[in-house]
C-alpha atoms as a PDB file:
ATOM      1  CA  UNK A   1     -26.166 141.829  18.961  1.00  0.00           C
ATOM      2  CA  UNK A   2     -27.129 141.301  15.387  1.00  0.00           C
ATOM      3  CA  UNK A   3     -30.906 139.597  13.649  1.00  0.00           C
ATOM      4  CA  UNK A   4     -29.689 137.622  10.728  1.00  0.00           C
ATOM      5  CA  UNK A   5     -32.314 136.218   8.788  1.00  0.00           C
ATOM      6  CA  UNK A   6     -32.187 132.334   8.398  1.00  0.00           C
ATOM      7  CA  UNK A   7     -32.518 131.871   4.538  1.00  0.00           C
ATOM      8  CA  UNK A   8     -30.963 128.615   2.936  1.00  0.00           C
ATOM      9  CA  UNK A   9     -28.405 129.178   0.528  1.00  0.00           C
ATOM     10  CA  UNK A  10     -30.141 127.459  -2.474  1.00  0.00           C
ATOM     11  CA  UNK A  11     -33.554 126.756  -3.073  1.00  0.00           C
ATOM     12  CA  UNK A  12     -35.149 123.428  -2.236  1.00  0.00           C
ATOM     13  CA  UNK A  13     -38.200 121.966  -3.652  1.00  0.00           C
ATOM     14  CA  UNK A  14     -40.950 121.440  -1.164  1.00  0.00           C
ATOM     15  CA  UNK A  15     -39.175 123.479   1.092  1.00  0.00           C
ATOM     16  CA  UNK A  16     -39.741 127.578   1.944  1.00  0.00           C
ATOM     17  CA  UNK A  17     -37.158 129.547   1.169  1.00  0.00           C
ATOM     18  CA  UNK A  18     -36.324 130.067   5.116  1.00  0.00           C
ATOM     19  CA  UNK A  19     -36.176 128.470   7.911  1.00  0.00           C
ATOM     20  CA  UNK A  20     -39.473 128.285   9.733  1.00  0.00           C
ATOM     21  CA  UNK A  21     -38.856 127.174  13.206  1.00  0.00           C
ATOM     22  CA  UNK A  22     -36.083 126.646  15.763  1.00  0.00           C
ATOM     23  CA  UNK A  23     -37.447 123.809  17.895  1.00  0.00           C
ATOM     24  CA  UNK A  24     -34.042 122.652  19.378  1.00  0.00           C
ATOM     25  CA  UNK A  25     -30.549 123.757  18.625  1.00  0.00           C
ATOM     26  CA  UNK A  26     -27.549 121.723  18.427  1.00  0.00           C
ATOM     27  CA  UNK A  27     -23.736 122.785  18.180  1.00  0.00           C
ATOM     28  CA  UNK A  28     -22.681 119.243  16.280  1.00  0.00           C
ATOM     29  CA  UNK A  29     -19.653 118.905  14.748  1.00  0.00           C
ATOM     30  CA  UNK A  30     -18.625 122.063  13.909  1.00  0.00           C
ATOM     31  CA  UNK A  31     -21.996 123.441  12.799  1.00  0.00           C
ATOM     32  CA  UNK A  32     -25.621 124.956  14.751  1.00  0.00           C
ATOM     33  CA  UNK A  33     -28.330 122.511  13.603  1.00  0.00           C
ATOM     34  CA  UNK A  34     -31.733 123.863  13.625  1.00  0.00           C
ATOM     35  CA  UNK A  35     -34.370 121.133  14.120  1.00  0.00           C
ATOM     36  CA  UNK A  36     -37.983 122.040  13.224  1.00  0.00           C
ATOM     37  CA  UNK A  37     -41.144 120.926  14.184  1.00  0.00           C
ATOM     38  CA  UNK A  38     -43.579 121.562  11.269  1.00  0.00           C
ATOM     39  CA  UNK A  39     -40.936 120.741   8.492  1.00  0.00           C
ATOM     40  CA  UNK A  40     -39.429 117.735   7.458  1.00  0.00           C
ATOM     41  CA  UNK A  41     -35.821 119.040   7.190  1.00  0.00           C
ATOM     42  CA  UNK A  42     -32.631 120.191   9.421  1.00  0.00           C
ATOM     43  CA  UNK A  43     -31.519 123.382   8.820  1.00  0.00           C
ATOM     44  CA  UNK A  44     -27.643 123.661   8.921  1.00  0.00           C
ATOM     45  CA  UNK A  45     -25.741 126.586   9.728  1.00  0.00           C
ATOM     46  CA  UNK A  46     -22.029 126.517   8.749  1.00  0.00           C
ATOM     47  CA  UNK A  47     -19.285 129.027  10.239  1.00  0.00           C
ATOM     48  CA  UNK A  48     -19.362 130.989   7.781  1.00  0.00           C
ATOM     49  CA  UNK A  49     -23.363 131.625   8.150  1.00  0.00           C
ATOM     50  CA  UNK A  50     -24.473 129.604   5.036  1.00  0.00           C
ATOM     51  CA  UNK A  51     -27.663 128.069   5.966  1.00  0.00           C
ATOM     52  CA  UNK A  52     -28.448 124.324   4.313  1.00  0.00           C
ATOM     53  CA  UNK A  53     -31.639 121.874   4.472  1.00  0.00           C
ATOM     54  CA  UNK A  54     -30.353 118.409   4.784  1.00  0.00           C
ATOM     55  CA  UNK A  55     -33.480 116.790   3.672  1.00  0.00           C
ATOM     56  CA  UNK A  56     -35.722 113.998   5.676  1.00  0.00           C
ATOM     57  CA  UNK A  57     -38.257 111.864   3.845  1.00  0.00           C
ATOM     58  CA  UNK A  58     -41.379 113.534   2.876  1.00  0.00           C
ATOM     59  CA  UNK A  59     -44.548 112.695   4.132  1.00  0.00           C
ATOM     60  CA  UNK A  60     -46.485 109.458   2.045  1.00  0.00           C
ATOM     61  CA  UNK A  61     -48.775 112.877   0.634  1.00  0.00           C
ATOM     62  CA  UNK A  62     -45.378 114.247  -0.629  1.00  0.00           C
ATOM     63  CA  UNK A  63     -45.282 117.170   1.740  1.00  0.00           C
ATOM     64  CA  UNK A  64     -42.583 118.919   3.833  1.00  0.00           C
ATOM     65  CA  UNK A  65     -44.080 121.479   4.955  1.00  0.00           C
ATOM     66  CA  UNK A  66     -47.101 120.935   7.801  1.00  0.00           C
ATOM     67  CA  UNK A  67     -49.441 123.342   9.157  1.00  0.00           C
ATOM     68  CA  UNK A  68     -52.739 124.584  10.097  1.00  0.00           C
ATOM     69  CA  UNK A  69     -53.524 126.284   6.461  1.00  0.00           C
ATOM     70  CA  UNK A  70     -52.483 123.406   4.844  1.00  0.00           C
ATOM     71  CA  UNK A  71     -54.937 121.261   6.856  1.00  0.00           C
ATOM     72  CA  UNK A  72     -52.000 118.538   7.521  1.00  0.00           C
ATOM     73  CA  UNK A  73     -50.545 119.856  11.416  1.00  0.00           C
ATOM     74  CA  UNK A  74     -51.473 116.153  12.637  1.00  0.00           C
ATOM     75  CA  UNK A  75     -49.179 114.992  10.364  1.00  0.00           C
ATOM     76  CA  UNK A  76     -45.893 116.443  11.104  1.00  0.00           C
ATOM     77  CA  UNK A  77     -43.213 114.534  12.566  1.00  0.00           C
ATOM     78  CA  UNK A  78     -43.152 117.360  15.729  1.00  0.00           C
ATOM     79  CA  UNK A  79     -39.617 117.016  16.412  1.00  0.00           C
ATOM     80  CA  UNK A  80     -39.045 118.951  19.245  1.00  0.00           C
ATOM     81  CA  UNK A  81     -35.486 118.311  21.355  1.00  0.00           C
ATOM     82  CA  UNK A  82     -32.561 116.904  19.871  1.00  0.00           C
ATOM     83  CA  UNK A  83     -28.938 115.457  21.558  1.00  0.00           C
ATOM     84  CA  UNK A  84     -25.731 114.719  20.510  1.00  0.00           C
ATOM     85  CA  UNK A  85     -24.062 111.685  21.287  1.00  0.00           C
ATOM     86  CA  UNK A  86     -20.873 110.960  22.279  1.00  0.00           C
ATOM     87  CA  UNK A  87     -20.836 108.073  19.106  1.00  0.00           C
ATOM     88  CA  UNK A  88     -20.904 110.801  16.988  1.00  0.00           C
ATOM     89  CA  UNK A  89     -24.564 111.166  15.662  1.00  0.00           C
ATOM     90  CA  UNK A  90     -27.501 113.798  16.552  1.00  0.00           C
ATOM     91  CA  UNK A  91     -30.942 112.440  17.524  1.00  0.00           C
ATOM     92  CA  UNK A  92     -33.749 114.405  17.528  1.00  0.00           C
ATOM     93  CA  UNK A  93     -37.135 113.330  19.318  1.00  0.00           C
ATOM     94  CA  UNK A  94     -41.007 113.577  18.133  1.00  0.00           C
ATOM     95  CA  UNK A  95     -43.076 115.028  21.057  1.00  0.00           C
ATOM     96  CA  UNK A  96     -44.609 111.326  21.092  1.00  0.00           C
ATOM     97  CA  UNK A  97     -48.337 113.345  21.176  1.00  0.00           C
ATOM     98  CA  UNK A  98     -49.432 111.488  18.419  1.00  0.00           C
ATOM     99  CA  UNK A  99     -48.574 108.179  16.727  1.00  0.00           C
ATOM    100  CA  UNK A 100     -47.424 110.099  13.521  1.00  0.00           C
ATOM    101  CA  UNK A 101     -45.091 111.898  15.867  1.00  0.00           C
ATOM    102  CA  UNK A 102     -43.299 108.807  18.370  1.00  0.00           C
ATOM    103  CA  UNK A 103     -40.526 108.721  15.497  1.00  0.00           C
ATOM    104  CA  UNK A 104     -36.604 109.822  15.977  1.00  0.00           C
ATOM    105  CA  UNK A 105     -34.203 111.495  13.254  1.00  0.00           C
ATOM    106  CA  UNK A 106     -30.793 110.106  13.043  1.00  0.00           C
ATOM    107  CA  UNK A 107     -28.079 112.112  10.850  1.00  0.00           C
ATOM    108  CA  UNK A 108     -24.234 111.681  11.631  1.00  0.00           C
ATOM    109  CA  UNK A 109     -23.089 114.820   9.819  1.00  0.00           C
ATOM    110  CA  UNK A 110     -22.196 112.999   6.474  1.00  0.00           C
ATOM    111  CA  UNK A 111     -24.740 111.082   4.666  1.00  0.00           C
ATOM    112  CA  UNK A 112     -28.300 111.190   4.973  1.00  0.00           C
ATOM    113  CA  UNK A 113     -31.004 111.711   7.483  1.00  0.00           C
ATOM    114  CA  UNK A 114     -32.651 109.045   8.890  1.00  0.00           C
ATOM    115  CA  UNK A 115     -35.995 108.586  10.422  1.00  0.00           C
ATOM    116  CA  UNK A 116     -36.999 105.783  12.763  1.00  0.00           C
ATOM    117  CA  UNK A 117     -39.930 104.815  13.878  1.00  0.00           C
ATOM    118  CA  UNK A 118     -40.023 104.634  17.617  1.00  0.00           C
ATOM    119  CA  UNK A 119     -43.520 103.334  19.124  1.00  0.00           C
ATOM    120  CA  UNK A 120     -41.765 100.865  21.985  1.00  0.00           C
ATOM    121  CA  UNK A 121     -39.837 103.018  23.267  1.00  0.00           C
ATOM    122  CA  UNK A 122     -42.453 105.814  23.325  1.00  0.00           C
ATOM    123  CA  UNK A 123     -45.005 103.492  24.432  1.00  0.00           C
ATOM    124  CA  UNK A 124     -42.662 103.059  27.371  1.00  0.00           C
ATOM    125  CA  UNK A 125     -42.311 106.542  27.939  1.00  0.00           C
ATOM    126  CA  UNK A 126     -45.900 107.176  28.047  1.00  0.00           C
ATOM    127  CA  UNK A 127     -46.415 104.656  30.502  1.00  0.00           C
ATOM    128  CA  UNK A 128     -43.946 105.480  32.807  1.00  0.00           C
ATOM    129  CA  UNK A 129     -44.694 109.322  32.793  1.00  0.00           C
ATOM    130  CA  UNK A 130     -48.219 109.594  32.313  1.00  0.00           C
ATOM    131  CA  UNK A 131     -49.532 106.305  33.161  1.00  0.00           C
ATOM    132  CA  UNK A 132     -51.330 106.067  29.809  1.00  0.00           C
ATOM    133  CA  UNK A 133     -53.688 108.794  31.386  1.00  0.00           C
ATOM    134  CA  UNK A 134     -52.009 111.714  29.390  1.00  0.00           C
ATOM    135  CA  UNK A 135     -50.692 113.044  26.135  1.00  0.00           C
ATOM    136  CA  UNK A 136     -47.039 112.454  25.918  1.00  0.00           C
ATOM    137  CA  UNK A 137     -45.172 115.677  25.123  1.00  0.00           C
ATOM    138  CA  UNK A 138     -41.593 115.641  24.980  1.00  0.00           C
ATOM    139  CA  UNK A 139     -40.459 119.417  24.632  1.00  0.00           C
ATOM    140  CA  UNK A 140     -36.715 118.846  25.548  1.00  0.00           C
ATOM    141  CA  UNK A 141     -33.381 116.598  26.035  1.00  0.00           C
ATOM    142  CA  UNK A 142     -30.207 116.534  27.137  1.00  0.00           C
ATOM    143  CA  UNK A 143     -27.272 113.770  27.842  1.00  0.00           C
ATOM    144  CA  UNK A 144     -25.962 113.772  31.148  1.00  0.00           C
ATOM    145  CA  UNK A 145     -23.663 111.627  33.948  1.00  0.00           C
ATOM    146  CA  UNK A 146     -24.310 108.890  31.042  1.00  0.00           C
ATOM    147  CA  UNK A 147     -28.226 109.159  30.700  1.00  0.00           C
ATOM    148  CA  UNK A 148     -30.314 110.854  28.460  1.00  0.00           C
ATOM    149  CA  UNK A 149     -32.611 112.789  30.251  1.00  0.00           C
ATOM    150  CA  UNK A 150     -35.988 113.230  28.675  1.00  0.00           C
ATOM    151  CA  UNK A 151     -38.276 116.356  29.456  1.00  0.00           C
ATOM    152  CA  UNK A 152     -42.092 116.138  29.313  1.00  0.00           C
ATOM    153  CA  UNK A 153     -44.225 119.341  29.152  1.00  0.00           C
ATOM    154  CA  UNK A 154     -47.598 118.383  31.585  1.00  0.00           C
ATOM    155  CA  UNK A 155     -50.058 120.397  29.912  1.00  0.00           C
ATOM    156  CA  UNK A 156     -52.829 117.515  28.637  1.00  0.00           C
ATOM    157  CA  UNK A 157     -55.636 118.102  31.090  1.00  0.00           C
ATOM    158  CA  UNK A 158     -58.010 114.461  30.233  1.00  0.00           C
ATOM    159  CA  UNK A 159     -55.247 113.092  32.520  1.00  0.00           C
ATOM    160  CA  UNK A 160     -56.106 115.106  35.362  1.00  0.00           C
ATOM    161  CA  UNK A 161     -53.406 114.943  38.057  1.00  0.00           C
ATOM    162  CA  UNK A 162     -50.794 113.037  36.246  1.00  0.00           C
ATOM    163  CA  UNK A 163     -51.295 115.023  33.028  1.00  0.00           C
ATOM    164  CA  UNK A 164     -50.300 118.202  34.960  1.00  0.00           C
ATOM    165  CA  UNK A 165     -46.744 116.798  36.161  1.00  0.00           C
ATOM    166  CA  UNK A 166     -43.834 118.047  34.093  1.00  0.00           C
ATOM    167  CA  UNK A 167     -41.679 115.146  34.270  1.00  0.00           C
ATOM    168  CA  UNK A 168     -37.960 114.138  33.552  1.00  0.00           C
ATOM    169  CA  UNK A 169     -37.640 111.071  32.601  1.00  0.00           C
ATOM    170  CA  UNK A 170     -34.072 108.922  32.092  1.00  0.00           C
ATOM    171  CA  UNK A 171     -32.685 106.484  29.990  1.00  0.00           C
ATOM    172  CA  UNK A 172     -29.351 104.910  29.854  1.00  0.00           C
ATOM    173  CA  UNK A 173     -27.196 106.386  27.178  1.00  0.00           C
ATOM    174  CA  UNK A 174     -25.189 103.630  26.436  1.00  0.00           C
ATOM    175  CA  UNK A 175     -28.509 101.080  26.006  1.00  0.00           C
ATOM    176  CA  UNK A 176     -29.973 104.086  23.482  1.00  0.00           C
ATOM    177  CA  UNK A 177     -27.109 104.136  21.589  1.00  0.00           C
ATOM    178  CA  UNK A 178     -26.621 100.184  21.309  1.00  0.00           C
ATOM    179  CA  UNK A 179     -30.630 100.186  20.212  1.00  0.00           C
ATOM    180  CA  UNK A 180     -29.733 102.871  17.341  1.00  0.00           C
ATOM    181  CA  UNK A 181     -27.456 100.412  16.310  1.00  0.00           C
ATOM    182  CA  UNK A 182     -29.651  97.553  16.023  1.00  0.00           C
ATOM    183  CA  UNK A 183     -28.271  95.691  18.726  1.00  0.00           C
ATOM    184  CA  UNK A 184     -30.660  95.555  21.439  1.00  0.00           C
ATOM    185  CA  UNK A 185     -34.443  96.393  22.222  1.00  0.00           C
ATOM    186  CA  UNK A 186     -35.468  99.758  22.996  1.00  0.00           C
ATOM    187  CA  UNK A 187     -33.875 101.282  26.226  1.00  0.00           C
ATOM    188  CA  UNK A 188     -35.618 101.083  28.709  1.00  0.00           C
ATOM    189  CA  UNK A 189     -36.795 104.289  31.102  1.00  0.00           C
ATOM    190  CA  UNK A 190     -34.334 104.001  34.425  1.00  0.00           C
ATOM    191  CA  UNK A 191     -36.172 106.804  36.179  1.00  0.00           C
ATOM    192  CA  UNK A 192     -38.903 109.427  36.237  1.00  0.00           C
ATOM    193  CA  UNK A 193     -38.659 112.576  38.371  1.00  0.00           C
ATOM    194  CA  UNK A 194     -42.009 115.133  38.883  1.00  0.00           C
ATOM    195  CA  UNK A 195     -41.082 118.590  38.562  1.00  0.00           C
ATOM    196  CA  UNK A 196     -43.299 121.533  39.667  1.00  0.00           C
ATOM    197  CA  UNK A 197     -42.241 124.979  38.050  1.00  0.00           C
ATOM    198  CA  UNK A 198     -44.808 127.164  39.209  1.00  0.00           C
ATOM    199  CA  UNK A 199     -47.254 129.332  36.612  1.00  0.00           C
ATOM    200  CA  UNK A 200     -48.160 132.614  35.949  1.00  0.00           C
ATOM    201  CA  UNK A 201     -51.719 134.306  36.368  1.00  0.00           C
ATOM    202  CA  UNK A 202     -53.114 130.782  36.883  1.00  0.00           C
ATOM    203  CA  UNK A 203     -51.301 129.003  33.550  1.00  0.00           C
ATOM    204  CA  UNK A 204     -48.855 126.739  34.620  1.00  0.00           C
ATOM    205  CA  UNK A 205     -45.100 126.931  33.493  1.00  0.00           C
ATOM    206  CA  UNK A 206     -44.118 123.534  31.270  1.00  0.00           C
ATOM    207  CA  UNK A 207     -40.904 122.320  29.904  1.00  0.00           C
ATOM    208  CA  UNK A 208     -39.957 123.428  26.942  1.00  0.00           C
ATOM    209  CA  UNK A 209     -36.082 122.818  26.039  1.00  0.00           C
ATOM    210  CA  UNK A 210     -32.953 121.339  28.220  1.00  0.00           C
ATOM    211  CA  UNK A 211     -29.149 121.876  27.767  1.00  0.00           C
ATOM    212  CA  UNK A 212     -26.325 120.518  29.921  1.00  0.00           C
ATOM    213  CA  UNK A 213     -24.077 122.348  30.869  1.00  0.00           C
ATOM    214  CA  UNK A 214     -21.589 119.494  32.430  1.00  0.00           C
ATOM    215  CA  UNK A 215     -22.672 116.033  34.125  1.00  0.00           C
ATOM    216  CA  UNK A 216     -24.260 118.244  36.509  1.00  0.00           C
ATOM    217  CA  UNK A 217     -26.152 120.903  35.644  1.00  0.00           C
ATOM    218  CA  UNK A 218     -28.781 121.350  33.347  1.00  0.00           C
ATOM    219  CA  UNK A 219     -30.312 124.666  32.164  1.00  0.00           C
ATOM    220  CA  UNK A 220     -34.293 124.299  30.886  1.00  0.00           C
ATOM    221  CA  UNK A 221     -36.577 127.125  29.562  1.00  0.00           C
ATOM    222  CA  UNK A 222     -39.986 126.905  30.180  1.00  0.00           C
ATOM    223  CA  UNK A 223     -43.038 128.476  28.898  1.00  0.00           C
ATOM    224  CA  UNK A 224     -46.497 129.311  29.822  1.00  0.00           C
ATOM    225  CA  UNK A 225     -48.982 127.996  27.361  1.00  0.00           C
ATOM    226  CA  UNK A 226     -52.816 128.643  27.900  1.00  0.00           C
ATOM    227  CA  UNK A 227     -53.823 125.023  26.230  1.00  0.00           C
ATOM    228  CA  UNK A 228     -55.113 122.284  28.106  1.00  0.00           C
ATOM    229  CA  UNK A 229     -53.914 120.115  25.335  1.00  0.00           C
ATOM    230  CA  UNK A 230     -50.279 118.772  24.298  1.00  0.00           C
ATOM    231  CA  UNK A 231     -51.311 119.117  20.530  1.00  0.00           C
ATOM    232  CA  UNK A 232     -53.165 122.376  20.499  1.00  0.00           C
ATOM    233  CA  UNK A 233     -51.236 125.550  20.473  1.00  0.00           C
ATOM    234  CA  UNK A 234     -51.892 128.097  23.262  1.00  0.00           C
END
């Protein structure tokens, strides 16, 4: 019932003085973390509505900021869904659309960020969801009944059918989690459901974030986006 404007508390170099996107929201230990895709920072919103960047590595150009006026959109990390794990860390997800983009942010609430580069596992991903025909474009996630459920927006048309297919695709939780602790290879992808959610006036709906509720039900949101590509907005 109220707008409140989302402006950190102190001012961070490289970084506006706001928060510029809301990509996936996490309750995580106590707080609302805001994960966005065209800056290289988590915003963190306390209970007492105190907004704070926790900081990720800037790009090898020394930005943190990515955009179309800046000529540098390609290079953005694109996180776009994020989970909490029962371990006690968040994990956000690139979209995988791009190689600059198949990385994961790790941050347990304490020290500091961490990004990992992730091309198995999103090579994996790719493969079983699109073939290799198709733009991966993961828009969503959510942990469920012990898998991580993965949600793929189908909205690269070179890949003709398969590109079209929103997808869900699962992975155990337990194998991610021993892989984010170095202990095993990536995890591999258990299962891959098609999902068709209709469109409106000819542009098809897509995935475009995932909660669960319980180990049974998961709310999504979708969107309709008039692009025939996974990095081009509509």
């Amino acid at each position: 019932d109220e707008l409140v404007p989302l402006t950190y508390e102190r001012a961070v170099d490289g970084l506006p003085p706001h928060v510029r996107a809301a990509s996936a929201l996490r309750r995580f230990d106590g707080r609302l973390v805001i994960v966005q895709d065209d800056v290289n920072a988590l915003a963190v919103r306390d209970g007492s509505g105190a907004v704070r960047a926790v900081l990720l590595p800037p790009h090898v150009s020394g930005r943190r900021v990515f955009d179309d006026k800046l000529g540098n959109k390609h290079e953005k990390l694109d996180l776009e869904a994020c989970v909490t794990l029962p371990g006690g860390r968040l994990v956000a997800f690139g979209s995988g659309s791009l190689p600059a983009r198949e990385r994961l942010v790790i941050w347990d609430g304490r020290s500091s960020a961490v990004v990992v580069a992730a091309s198995s596992l999103y090579g994996d991903l790719r493969a079983a969801i699109t073939e290799g025909r198709a733009r991966l474009n993961i828009e969503g996630a959510a942990v469920s009944g012990g898998t991580v459920k993965l949600f793929h927006r189908g909205n690269d048309s070179r890949g003709a059918e398969l590109a079209a297919q929103n997808a869900i695709a699962e992975l155990e939780l337990e194998g991610l989690e021993q892989w984010l602790r170095g202990r095993a290879q990536s995890p591999q992808v258990t299962r891959v459901t098609s999902v068709e959610l209709g469109d409106d006036r000819g542009v098809p709906f897509g995935f475009t974030d995932a909660v669960a509720l319980d180990d049974e039900r998961i709310v999504v949101l979708a969107c309709a986006e008039d692009s025939a590509c996974a990095i081009t907005d509509g």
